[in-house]
Protein backbone atom coordinates (compact mmCIF):
# COMPACT_ATOMS: atom_id res chain seq x y z
CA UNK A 1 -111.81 68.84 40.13
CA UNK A 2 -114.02 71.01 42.38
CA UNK A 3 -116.74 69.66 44.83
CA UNK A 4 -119.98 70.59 42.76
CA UNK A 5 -118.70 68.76 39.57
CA UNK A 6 -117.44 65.79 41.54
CA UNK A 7 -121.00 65.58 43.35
CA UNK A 8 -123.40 66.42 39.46
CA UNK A 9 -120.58 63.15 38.38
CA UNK A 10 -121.47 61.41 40.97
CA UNK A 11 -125.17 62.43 40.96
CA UNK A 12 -125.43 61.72 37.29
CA UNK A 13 -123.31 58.10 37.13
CA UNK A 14 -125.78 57.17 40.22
CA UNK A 15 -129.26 57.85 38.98
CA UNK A 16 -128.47 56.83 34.89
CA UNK A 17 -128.23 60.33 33.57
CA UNK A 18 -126.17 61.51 30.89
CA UNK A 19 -125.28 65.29 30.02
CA UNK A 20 -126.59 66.33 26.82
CA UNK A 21 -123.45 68.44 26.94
CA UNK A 22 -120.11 68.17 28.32
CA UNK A 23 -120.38 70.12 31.66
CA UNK A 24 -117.48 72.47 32.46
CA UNK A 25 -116.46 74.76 35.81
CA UNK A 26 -117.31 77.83 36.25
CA UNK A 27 -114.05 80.43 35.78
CA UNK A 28 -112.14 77.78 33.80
CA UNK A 29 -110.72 73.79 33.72
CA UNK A 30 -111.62 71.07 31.67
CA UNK A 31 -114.98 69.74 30.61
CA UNK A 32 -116.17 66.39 31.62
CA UNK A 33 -118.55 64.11 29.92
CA UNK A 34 -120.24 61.46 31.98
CA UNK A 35 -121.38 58.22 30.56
CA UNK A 36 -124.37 56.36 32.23
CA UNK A 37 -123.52 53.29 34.65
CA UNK A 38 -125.83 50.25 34.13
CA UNK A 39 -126.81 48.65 37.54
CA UNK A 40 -128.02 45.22 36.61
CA UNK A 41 -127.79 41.68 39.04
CA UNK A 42 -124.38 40.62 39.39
CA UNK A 43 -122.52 38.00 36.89
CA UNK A 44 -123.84 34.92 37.25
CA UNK A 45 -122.08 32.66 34.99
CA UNK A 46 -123.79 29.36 36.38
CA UNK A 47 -127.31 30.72 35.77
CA UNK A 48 -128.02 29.41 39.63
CA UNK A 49 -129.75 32.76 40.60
CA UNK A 50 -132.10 32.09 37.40
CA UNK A 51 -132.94 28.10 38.55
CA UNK A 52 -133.08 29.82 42.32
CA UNK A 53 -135.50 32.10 40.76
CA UNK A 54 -137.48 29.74 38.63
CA UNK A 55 -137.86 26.93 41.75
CA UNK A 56 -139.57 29.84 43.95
CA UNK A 57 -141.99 31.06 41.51
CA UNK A 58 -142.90 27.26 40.77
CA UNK A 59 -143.28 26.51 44.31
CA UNK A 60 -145.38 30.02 44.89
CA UNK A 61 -147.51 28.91 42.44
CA UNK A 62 -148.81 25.38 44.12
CA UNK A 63 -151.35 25.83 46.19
CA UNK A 64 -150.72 25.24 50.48
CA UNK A 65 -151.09 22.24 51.62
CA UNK A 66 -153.37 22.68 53.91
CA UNK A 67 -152.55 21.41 58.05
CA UNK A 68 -154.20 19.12 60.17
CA UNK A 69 -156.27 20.24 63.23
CA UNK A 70 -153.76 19.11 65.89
CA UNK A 71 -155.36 16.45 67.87
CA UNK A 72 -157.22 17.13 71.59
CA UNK A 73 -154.71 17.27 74.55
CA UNK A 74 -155.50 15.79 77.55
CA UNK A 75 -156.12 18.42 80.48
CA UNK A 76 -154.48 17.02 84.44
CA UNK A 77 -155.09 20.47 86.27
CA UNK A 78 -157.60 23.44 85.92
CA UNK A 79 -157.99 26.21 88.77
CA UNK A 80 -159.74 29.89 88.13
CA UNK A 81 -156.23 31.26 86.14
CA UNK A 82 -155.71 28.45 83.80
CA UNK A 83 -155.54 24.60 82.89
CA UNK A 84 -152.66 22.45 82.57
CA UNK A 85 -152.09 19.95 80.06
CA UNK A 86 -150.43 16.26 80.32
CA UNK A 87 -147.43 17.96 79.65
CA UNK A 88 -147.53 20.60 81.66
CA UNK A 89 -148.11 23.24 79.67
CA UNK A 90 -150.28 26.04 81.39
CA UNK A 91 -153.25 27.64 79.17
CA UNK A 92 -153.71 30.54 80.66
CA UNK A 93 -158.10 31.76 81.03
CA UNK A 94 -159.39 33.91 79.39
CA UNK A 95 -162.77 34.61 81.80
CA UNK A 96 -164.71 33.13 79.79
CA UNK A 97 -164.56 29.46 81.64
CA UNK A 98 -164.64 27.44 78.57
CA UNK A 99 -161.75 29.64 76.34
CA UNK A 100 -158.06 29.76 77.23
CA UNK A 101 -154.65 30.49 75.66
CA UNK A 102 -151.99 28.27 75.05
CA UNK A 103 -148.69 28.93 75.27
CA UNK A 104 -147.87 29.62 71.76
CA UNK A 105 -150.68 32.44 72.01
CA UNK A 106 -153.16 30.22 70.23
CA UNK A 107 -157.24 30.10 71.15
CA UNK A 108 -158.46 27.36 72.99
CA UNK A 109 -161.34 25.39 73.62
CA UNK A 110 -162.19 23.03 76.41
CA UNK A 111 -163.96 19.79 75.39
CA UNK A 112 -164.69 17.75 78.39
CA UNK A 113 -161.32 17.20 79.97
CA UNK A 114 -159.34 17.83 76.27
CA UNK A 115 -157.95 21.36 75.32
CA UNK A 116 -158.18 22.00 71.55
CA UNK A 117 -156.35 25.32 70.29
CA UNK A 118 -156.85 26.31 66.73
């Protein structure tokens, strides 16, 4: 079998195709027919893709529960870069004197001597 009837084969088992006609080559040889391939999900004789499937939508449909504000962290430390929590994480300023961000990239907020990020 010659290269251009391997690759329309090929060509026409990938995309689903079917000849109308069986396709010969040129200056002789046999003619091939080529039946379409189905591409489908793969045997699943448990039906554990479908519950998989079925679990995912259901929990796509419930709304988010919605998180809680975390809570105030004490500050120990400020300078003119940044404030340091209890912990010792540094929240780095942001100019502004009151606004800084944490760690995690989060904005924060000064309250007194408690840092709340949102």
């Amino acid at each position: 079998m010659s290269r251009p009837v391997v690759f329309l084969a090929v060509t026409l088992a990938v995309t689903g195709a079917t000849a109308q006609a069986p396709i010969s080559v040129t200056g002789g040889g046999s003619p091939i027919t080529v039946q379409p391939v189905q591409i489908g999900r793969p045997y699943d004789s448990g039906g554990a893709a479908d519950a998989l499937r079925a679990r995912e939508q259901d929990q796509a449909r419930q709304p988010a529960v919605p998180q809680p504000a975390p809570s105030p962290v004490p500050l120990s430390n400020c300078t003119a870069g940044g404030c340091w929590d209890s912990q010792g994480k540094l929240y780095n300023s942001t100019g502004d004197g009151s606004r800084f961000i944490s760690p995690e990239g989060r904005l924060c907020q000064t309250n007194g001597k408690f840092i709340q990020c949102n």
